[in-house]
Protein backbone atom coordinates (compact mmCIF):
# COMPACT_ATOMS: atom_id res chain seq x y z
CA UNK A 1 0.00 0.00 0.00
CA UNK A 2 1.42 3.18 -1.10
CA UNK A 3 1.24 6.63 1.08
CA UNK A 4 0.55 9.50 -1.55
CA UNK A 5 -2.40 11.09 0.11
CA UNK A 6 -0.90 11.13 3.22
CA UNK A 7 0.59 14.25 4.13
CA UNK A 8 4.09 12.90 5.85
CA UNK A 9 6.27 9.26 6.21
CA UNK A 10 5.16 9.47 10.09
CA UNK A 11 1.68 9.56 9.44
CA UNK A 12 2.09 6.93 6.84
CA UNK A 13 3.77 4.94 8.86
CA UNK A 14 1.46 5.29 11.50
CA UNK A 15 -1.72 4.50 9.39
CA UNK A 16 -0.03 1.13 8.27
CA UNK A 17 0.48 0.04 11.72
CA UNK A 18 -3.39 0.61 12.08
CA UNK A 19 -4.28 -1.43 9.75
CA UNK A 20 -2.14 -4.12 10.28
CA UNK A 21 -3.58 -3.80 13.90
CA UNK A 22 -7.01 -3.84 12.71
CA UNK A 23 -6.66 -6.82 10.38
CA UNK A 24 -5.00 -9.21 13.60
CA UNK A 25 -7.41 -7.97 16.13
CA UNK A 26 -10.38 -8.91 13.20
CA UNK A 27 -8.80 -11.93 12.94
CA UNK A 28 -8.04 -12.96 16.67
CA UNK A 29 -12.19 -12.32 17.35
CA UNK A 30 -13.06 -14.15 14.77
CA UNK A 31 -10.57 -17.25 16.03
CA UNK A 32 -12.09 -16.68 19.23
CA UNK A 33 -15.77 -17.51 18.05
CA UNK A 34 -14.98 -20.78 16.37
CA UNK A 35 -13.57 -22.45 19.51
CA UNK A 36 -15.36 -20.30 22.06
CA UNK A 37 -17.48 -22.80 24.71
CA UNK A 38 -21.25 -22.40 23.51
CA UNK A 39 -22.60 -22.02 27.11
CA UNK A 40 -24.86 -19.10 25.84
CA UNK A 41 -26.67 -21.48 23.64
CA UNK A 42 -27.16 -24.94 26.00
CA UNK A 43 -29.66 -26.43 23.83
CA UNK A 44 -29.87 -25.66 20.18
CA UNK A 45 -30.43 -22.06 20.33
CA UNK A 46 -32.01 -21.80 23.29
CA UNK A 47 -30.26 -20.06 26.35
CA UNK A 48 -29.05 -22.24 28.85
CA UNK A 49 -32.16 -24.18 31.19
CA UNK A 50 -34.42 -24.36 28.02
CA UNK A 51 -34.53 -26.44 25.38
CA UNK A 52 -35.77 -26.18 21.81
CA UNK A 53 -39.39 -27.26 20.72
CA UNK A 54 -41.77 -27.20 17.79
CA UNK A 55 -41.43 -28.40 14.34
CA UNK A 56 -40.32 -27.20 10.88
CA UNK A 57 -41.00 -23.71 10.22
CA UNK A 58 -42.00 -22.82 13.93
CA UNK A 59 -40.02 -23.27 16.65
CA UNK A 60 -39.33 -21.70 20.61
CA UNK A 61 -37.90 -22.71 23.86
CA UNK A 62 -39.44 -23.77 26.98
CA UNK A 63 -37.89 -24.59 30.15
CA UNK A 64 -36.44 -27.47 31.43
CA UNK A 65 -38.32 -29.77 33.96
CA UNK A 66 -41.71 -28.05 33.27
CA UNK A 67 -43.68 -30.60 30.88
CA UNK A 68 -44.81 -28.74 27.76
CA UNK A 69 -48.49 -29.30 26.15
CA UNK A 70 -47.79 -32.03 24.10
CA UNK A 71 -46.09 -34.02 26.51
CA UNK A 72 -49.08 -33.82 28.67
CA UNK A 73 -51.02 -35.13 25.82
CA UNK A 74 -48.46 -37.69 25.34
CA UNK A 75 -48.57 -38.82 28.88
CA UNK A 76 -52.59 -38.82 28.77
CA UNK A 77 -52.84 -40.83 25.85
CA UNK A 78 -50.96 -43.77 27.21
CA UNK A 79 -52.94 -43.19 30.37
CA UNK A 80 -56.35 -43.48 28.68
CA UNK A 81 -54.52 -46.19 26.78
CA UNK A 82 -53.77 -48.47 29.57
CA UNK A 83 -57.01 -47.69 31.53
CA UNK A 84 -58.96 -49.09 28.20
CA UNK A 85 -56.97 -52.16 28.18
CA UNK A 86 -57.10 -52.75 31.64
CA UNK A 87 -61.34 -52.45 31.09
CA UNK A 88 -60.83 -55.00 28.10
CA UNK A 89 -59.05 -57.53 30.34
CA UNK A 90 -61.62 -57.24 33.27
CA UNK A 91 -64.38 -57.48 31.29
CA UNK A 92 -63.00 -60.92 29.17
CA UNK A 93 -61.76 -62.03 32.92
CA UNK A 94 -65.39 -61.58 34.48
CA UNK A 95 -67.33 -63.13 31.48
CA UNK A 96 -65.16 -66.64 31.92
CA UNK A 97 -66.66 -66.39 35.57
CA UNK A 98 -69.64 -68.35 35.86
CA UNK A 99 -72.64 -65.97 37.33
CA UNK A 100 -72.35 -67.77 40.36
CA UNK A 101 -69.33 -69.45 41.48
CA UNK A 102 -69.71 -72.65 44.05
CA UNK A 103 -67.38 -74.85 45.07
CA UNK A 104 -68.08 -78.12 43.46
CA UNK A 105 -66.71 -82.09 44.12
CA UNK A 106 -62.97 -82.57 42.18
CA UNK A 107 -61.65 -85.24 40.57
CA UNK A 108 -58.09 -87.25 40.71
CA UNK A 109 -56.00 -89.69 38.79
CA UNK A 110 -52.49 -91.20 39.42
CA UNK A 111 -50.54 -93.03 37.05
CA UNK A 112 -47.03 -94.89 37.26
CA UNK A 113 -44.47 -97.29 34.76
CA UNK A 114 -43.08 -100.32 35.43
CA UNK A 115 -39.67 -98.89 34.30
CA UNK A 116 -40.29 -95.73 36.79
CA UNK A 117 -39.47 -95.64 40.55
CA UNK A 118 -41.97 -91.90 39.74
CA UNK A 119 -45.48 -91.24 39.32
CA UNK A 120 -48.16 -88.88 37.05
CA UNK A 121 -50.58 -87.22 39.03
CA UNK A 122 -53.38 -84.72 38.35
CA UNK A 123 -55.73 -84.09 41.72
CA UNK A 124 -58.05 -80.98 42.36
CA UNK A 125 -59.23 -81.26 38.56
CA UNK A 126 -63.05 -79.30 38.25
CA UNK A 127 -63.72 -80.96 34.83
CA UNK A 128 -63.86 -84.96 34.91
CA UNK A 129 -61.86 -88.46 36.21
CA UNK A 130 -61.92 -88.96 32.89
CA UNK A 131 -59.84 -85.87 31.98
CA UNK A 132 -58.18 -86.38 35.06
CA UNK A 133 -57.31 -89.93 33.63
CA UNK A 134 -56.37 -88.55 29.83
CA UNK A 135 -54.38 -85.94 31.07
CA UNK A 136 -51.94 -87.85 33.36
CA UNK A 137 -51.64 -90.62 30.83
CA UNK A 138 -50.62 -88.28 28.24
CA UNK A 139 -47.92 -86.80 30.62
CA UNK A 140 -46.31 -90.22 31.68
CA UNK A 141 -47.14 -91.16 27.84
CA UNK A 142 -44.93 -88.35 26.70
CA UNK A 143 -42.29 -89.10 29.64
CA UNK A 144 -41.84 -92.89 29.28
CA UNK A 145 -43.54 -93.91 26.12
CA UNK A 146 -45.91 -97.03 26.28
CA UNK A 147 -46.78 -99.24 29.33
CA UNK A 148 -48.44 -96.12 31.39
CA UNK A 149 -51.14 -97.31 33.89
CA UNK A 150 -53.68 -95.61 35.81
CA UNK A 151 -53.54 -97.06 39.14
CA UNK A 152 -56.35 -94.85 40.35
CA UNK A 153 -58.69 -92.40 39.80
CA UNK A 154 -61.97 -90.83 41.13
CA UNK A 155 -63.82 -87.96 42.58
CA UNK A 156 -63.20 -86.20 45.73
CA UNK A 157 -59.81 -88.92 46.00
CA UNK A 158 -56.67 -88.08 48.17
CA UNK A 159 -53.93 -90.19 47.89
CA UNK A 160 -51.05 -91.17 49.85
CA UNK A 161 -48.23 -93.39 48.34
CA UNK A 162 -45.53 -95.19 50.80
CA UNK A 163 -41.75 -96.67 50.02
CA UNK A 164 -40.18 -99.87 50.97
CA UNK A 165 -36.33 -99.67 50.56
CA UNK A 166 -36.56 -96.67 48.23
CA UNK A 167 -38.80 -97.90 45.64
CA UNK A 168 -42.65 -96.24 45.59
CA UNK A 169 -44.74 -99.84 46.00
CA UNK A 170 -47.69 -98.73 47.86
CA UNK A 171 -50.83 -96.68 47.11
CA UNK A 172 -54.03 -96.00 49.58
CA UNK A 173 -56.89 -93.82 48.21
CA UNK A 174 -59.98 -92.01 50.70
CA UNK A 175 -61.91 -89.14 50.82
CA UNK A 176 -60.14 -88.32 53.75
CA UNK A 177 -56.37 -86.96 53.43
CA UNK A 178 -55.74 -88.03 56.59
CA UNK A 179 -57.22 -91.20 56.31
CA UNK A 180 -55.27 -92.24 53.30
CA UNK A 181 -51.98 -91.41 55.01
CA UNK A 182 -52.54 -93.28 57.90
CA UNK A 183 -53.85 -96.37 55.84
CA UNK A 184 -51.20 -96.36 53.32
CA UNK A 185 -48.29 -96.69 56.39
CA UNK A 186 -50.22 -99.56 57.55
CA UNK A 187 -50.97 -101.56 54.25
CA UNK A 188 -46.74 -100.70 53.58
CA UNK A 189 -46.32 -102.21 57.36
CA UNK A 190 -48.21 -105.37 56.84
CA UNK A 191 -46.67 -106.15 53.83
CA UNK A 192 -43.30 -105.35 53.95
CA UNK A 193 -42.68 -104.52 57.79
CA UNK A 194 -42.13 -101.19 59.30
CA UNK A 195 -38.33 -101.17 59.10
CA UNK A 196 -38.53 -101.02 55.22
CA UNK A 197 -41.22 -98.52 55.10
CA UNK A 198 -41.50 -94.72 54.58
CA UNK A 199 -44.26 -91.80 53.62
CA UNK A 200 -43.14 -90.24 50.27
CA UNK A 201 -46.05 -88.38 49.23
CA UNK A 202 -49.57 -87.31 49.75
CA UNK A 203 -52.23 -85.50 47.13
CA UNK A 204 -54.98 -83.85 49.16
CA UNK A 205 -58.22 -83.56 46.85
CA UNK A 206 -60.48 -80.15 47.70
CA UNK A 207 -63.44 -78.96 46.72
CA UNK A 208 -63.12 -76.42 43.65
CA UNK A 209 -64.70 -73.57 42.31
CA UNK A 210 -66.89 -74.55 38.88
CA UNK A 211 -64.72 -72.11 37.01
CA UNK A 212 -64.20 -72.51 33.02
CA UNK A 213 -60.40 -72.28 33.70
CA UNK A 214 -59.38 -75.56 35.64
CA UNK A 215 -56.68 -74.49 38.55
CA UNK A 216 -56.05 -78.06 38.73
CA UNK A 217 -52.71 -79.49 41.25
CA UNK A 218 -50.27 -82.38 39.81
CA UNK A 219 -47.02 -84.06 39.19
CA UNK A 220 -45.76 -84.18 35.77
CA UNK A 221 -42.17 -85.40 35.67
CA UNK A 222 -41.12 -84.96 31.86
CA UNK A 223 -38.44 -87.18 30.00
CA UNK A 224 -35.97 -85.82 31.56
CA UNK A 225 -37.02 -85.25 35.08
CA UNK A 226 -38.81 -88.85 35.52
CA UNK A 227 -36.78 -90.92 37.69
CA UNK A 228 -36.00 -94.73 35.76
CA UNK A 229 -34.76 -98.06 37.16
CA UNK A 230 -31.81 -99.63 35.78
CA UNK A 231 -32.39 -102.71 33.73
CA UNK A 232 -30.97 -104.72 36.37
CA UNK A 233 -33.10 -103.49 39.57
CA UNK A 234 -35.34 -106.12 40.70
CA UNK A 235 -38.80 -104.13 41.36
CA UNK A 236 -41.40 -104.44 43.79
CA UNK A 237 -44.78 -105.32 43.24
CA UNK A 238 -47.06 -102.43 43.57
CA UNK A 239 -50.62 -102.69 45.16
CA UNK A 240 -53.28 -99.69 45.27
CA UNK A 241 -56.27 -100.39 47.85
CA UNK A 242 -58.67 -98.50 49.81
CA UNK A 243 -57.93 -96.97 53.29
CA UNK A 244 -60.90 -98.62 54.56
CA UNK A 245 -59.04 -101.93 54.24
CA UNK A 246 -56.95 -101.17 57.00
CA UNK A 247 -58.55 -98.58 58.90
CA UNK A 248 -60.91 -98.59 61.69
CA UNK A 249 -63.28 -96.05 60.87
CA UNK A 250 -65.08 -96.76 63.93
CA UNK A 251 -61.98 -95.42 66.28
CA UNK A 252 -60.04 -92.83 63.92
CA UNK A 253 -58.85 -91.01 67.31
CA UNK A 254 -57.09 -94.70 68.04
CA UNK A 255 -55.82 -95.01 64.29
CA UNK A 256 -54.26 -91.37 64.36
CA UNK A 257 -52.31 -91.78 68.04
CA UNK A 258 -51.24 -95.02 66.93
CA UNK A 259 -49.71 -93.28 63.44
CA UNK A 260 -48.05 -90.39 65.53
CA UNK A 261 -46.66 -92.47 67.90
CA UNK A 262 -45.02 -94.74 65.16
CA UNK A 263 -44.55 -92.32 62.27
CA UNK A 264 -44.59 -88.97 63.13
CA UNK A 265 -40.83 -88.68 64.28
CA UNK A 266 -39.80 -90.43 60.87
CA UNK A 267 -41.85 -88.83 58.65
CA UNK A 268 -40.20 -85.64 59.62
CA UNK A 269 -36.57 -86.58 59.97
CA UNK A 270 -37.19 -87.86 56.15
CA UNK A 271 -39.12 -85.03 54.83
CA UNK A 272 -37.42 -82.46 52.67
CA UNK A 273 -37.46 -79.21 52.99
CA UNK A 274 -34.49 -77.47 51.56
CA UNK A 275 -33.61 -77.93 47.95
CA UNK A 276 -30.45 -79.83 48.63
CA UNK A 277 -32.53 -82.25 50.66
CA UNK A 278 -35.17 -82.33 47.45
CA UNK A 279 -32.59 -83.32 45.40
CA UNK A 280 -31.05 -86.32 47.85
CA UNK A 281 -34.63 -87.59 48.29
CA UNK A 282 -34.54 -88.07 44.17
CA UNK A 283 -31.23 -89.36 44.10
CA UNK A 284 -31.96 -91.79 46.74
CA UNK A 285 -35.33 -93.12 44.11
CA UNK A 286 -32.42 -93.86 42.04
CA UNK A 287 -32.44 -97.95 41.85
């Protein structure tokens, strides 16, 4: 840049140093901007606590923390939502209720293999003995494959089912829970002495509510779960009988002291309770 206009070399000299001031000072402001922290603009270009809303074309800033409009809508449309499928699901729930529910008689079945120290089971059933029948069958059916065998089966049936040496061999069916688990410790004891014998399990039947959804109890073991004998195990003979056969139903007070006094103290040394005790009762069916 030349100096003609400029009346003297000190003036010059001094307007050039201007300039060249000028131009860094521009350019030092400008550097400034691009790496300057954005704290005046937290959230798009909204100042900081706000945040941008609004779509193309229109747009503002509302404040953090304070719901806006259409969030509220938002919020109440799931709401309304919910509540309508909540309705849906009370209504479906209350029309499978009959109009007046009573507790009605239920029905039982057990099943066992000759190749299984393990049972099928289905008690508490509302709908039939014979679906109580079909549907155990089909479970040890599926578990074990042919030679499944209903050993009993009936209304209003609790059933109590006693070891000798490990092995399930006996089977005594009442009305009574009770009853059956007395009588089934006393058929095991008169056939195979008490030494040998133990209570493994009992299947209380109930009265049931008539309900078109059947809440029924049972004892399924699957392929995998059912316990087998070996090839080589000699089995016992298994036997199924009424609990009248052995009990006195004229003196149940004597029949029940007598079981406490002989049983009771067993039973509960030998009853599981934990699941590492669950698991060494089913490794000691293992024959």
């Amino acid at each position: 840049m030349l100096c003609h206009a400029i009346p003297s070399l000190l003036d010059c000299l001094v307007s050039r140093r201007f300039v060249k001031q000028s131009t860094f000072a521009v350019g030092l402001i400008l550097l400034f901007s691009l790496f300057a922290p954005q704290s005046a603009f937290a959230e798009g270009n909204c100042p900081p606590g706000m945040y941008p809303i609004g779509g193309q074309g229109v747009q503002g800033c509302a404040p953090m923390g304070e719901p806006t409009d259409s969030h509220r809508d938002y919020k109440d449309m799931v709401r309304k939502e919910q509540e309508a499928h909540d309705r849906a699901v009370d209504k479906l729930y209350k029309k499978m209720l009959p109009k007046k529910v009573v507790e009605v008689d239920s029905y039982s079945a057990l099943v066992w293999h000759p190749a299984a120290n393990d049972y099928w089971a289905i008690w508490n059933s509302n709908t039939s003995e014979a679906f109580a029948k079909e549907r155990a069958l089909d479970y040890c059916t599926k578990a074990m494959g042919s030679g499944c065998a209903v050993a009993v089966s009936g209304k209003s049936l609790s059933m109590a089912i006693a070891m000798v040496d490990g092995m399930i061999s006996e089977v005594s069916w009442d009305l009574d829970f009770n009853t059956a688990m007395v009588a089934v410790m006393k058929q095991c004891e008169t056939k195979w002495g008490a030494d040998r014998c133990s209570l493994f399990k009992g299947m209380k039947a109930t009265k049931v509510a008539n309900m078109h959804v059947d809440f029924l109890d049972g004892h399924v073991p699957n392929a995998e779960q059912a316990i087998r004998y070996k090839k080589s195990t000699k089995t016992l003979k298994r036997s199924v009988e009424p609990a009248a056969n052995y009990i006195n139903k004229g003196n149940m007070e004597k029949e029940f002291k007598n079981f406490i006094v002989k049983w009771d103290q067993k039973i509960r040394q030998t009853a599981p309770r934990t699941q590492e005790e669950m698991e060494a009762e089913r490794a000691s069916r293992v024959r």
